[in-house]
C-alpha atoms as a PDB file:
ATOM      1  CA  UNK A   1       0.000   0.000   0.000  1.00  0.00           C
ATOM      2  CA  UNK A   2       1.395   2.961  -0.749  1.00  0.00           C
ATOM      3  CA  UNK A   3       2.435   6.061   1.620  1.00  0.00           C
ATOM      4  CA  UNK A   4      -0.001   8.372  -0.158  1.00  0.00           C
ATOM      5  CA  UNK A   5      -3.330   6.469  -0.146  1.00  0.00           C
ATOM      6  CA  UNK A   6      -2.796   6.091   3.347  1.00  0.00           C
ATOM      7  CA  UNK A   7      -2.168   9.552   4.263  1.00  0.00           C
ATOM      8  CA  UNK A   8      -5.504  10.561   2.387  1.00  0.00           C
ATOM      9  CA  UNK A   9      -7.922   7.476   3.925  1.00  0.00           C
ATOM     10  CA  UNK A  10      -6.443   8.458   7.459  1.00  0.00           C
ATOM     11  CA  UNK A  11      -6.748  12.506   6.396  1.00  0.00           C
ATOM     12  CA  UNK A  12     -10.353  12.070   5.883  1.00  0.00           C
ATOM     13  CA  UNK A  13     -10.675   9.246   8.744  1.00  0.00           C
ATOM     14  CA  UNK A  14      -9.596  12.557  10.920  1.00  0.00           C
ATOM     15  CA  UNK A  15     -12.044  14.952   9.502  1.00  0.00           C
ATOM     16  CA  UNK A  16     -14.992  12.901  10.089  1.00  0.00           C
ATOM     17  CA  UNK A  17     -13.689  11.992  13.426  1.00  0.00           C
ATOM     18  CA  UNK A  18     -13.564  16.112  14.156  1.00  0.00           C
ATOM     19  CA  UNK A  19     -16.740  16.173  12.728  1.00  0.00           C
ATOM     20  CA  UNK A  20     -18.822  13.285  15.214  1.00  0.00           C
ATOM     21  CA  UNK A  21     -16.582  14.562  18.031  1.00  0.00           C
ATOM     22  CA  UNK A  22     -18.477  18.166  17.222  1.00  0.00           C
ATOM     23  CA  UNK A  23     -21.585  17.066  16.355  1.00  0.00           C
ATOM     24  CA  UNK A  24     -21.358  14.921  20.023  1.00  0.00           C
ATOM     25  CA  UNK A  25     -21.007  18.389  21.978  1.00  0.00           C
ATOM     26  CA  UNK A  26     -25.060  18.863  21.059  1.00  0.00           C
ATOM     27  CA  UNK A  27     -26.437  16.228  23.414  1.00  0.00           C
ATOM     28  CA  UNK A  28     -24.500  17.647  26.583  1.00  0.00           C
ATOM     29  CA  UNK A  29     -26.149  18.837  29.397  1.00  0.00           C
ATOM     30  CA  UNK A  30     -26.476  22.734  29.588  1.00  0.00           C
ATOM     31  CA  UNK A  31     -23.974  23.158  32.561  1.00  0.00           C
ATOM     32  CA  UNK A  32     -21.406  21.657  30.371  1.00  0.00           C
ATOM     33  CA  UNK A  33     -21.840  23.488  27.188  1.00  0.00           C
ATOM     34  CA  UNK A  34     -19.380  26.394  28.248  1.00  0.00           C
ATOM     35  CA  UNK A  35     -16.867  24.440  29.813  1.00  0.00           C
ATOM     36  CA  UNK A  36     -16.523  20.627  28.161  1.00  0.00           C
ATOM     37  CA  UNK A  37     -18.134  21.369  25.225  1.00  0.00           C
ATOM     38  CA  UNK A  38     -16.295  24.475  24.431  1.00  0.00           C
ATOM     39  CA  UNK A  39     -12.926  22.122  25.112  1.00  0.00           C
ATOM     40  CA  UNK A  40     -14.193  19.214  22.867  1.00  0.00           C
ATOM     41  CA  UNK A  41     -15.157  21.893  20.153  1.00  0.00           C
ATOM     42  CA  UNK A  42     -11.816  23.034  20.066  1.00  0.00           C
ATOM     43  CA  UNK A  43     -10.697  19.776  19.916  1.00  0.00           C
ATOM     44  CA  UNK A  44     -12.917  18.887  17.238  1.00  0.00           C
ATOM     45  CA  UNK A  45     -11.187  22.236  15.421  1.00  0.00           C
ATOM     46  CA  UNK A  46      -7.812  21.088  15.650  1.00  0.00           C
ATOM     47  CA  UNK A  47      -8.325  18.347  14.159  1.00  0.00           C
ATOM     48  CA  UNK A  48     -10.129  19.197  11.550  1.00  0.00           C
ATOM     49  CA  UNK A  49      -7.792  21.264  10.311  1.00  0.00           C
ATOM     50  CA  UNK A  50      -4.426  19.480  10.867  1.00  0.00           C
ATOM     51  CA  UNK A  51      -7.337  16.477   8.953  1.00  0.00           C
ATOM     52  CA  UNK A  52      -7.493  19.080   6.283  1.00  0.00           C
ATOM     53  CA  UNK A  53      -4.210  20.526   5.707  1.00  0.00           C
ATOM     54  CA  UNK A  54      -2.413  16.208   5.421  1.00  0.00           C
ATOM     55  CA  UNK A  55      -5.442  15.872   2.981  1.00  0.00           C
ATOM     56  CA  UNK A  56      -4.095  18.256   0.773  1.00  0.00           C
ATOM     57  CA  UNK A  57      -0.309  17.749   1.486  1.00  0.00           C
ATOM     58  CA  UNK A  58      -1.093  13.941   0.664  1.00  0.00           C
ATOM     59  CA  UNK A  59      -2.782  15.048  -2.550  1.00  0.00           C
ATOM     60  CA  UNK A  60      -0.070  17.154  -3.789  1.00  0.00           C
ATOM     61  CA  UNK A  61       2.835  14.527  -2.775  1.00  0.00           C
ATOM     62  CA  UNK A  62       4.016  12.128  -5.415  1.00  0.00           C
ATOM     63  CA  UNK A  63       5.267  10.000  -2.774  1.00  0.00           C
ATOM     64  CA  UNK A  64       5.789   6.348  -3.868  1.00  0.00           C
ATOM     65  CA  UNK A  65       6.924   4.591  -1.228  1.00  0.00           C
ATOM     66  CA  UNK A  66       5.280   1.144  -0.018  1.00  0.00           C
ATOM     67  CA  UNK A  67       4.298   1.024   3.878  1.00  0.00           C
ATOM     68  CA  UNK A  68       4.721  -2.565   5.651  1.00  0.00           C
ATOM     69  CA  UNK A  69       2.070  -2.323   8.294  1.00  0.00           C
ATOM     70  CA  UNK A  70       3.655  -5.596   9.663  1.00  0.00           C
ATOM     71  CA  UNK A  71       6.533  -8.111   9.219  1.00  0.00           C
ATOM     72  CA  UNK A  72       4.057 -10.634  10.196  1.00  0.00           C
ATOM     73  CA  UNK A  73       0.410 -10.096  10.077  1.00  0.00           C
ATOM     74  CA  UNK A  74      -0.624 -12.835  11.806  1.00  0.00           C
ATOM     75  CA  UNK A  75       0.591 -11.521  15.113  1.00  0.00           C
ATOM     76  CA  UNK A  76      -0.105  -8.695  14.003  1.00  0.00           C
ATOM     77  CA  UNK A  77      -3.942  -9.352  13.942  1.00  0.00           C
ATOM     78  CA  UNK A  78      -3.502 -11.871  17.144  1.00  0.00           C
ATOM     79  CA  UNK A  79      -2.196  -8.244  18.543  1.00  0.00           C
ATOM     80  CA  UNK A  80      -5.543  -6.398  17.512  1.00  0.00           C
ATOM     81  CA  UNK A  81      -7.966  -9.169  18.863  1.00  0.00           C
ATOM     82  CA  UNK A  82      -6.332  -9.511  22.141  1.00  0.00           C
ATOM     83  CA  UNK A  83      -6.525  -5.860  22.233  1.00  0.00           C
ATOM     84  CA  UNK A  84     -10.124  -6.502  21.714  1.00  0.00           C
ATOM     85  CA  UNK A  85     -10.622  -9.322  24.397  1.00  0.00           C
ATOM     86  CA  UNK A  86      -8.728  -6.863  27.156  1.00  0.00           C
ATOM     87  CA  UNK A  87     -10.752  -4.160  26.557  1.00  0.00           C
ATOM     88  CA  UNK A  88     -13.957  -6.505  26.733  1.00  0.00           C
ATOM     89  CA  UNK A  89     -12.253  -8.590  29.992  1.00  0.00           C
ATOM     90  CA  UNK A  90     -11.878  -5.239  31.912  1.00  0.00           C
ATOM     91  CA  UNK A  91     -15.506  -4.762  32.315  1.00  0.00           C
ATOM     92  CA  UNK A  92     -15.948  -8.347  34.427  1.00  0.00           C
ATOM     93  CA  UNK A  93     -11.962  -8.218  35.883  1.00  0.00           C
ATOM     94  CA  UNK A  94     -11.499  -4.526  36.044  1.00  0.00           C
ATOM     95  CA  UNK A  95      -8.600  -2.495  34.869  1.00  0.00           C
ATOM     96  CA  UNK A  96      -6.022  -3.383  37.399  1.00  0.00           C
ATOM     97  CA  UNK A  97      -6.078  -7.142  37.139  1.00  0.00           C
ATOM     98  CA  UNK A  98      -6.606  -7.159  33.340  1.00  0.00           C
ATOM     99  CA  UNK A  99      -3.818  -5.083  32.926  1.00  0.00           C
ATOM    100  CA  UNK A 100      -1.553  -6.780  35.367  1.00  0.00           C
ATOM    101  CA  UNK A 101      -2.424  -9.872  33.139  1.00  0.00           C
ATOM    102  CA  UNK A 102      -2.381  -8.400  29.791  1.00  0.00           C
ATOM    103  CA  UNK A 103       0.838  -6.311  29.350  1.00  0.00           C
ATOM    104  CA  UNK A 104       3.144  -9.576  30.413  1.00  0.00           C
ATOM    105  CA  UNK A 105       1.705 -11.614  28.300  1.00  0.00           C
ATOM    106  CA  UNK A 106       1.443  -9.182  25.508  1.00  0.00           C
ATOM    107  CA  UNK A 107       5.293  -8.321  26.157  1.00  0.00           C
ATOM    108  CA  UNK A 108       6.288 -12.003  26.168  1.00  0.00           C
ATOM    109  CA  UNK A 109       4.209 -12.891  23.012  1.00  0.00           C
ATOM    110  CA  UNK A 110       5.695  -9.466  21.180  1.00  0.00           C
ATOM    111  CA  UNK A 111       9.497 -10.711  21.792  1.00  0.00           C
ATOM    112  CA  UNK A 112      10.765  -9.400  25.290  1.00  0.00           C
ATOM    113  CA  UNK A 113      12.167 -12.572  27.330  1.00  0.00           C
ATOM    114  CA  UNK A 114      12.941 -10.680  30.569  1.00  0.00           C
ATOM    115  CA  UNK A 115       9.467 -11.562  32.549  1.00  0.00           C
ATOM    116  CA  UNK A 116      10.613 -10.265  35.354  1.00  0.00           C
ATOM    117  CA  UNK A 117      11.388  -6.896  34.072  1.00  0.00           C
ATOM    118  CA  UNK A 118       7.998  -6.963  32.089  1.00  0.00           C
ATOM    119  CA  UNK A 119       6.333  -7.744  35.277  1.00  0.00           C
ATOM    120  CA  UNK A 120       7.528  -4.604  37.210  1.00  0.00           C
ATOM    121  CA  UNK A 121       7.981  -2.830  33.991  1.00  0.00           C
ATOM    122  CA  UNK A 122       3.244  -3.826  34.072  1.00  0.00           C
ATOM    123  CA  UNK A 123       3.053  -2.536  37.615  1.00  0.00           C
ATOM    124  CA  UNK A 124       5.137   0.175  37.258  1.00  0.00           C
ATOM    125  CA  UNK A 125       2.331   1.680  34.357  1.00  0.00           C
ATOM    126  CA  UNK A 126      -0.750   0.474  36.023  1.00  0.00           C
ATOM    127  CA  UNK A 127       0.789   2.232  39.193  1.00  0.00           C
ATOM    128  CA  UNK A 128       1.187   5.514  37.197  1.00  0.00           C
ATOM    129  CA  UNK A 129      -2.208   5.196  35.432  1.00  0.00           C
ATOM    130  CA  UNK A 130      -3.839   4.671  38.915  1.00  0.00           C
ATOM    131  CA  UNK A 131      -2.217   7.096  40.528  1.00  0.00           C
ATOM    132  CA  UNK A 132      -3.079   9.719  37.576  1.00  0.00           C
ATOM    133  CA  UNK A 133      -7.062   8.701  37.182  1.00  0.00           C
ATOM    134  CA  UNK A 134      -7.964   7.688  40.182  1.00  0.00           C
ATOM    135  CA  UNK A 135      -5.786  10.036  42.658  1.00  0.00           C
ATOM    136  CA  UNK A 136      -4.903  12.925  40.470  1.00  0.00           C
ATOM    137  CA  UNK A 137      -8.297  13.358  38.081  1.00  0.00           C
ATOM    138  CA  UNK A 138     -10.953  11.378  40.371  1.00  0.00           C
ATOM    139  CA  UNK A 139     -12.126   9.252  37.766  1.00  0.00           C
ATOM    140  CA  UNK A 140     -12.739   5.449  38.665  1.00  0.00           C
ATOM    141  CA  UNK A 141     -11.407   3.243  36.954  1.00  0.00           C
ATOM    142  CA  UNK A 142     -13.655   0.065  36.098  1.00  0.00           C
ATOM    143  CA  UNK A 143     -13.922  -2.260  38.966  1.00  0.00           C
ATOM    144  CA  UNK A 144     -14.099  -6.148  39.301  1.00  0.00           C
ATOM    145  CA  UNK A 145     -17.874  -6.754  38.857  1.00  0.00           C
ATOM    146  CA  UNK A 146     -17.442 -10.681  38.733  1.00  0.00           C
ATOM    147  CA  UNK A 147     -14.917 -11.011  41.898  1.00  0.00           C
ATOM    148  CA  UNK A 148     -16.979  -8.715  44.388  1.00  0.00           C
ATOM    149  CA  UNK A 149     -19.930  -9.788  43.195  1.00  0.00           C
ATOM    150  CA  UNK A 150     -21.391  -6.483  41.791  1.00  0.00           C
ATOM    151  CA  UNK A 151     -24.420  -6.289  38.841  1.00  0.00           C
ATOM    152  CA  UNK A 152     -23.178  -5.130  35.147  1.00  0.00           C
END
C-alpha cells in the first residue's frame, strides 16, 4: 500500500472523526456546554484542520513509497484481537487485574524474554495510570464486577 493512499484514507478518517466529536457536543447537558463542550469543540477544530491541511499535502505529494504495516500479520492481527478481548475482559476483571495480566503476556508474546522486568515494567504503568485517574483526576477506573460480586 502505498504512503499516499494512506495519508488521504487516514486525512479524511480525521475529519470525520472532528466532525462526530463536534456534532457529540449537542447532546450535553447545559452546565457543560461552556466548559466541556467548548474544550471538545476546540478539539474537534484542531483536528479538523491538521485532517485538512495532510489531505491536501497527501494530494499534492508524489510519494511512492510502499508502507509494511507488519513483518508478520498474523501476530499482528492476534495483537488487535487480544486488544479486543482486554478491553472486553476489563468490564468483568477490572482495569487493574486485566492489565496486570495483559501487558506480560502481551510483552512475552511481542518478543521481550525478561518476565521479570515486564512484570515490574506492568506494575510500574498500572501504578502511574492509577495514581493519575484515580488520585490525580478522580475518575474510577472500572472495577471487578465478577470477583466482588457487583451487577453489570
Amino acid at each position: 500500500m502505498s504512503k499516499k493512499y494512506i495519508d488521504i484514507v487516514l486525512s479524511i478518517f480525521f475529519i470525520i472523526l472532528a466532525v462526530l466529536l463536534y456534532r457529540s457536543t449537542a447532546t450535553f447537558p447545559k452546565s457543560a456546554l461552556f466548559t466541556t463542550a467548548v474544550y471538545i469543540k476546540f478539539l474537534a477544530y484542531l483536528l479538523a484542520i491538521t485532517g485538512f491541511v495532510q489531505l491536501v499535502k497527501s494530494i499534492r505529494s508524489d510519494a511512492t513509497i510502499t508502507v509494511i504495516f507488519a513483518k508478520n500479520p498474523k501476530n499482528f492481527f492476534i495483537l488487535i484481537l487480544s486488544l479486543i478481548v482486554y478491553v472486553w475482559i476489563i468490564r468483568y476483571v477490572g482495569f487493574i487485574i486485566s492489565t496486570l495480566i495483559f501487558l506480560p503476556v502481551t510483552m512475552r508474546y511481542m518478543g521481550y524474554k525478561k518476565f521479570r522486568k515486564s512484570i515490574i515494567i506492568s506494575a510500574g504503568i498500572t501504578l502511574f495510570v492509577y495514581v493519575l485517574f484515580v488520585q490525580i483526576f478522580s475518575i474510577q477506573l472500572p472495577e471487578a464486577t465478577i470477583i466482588f460480586g457487583a451487577s453489570l
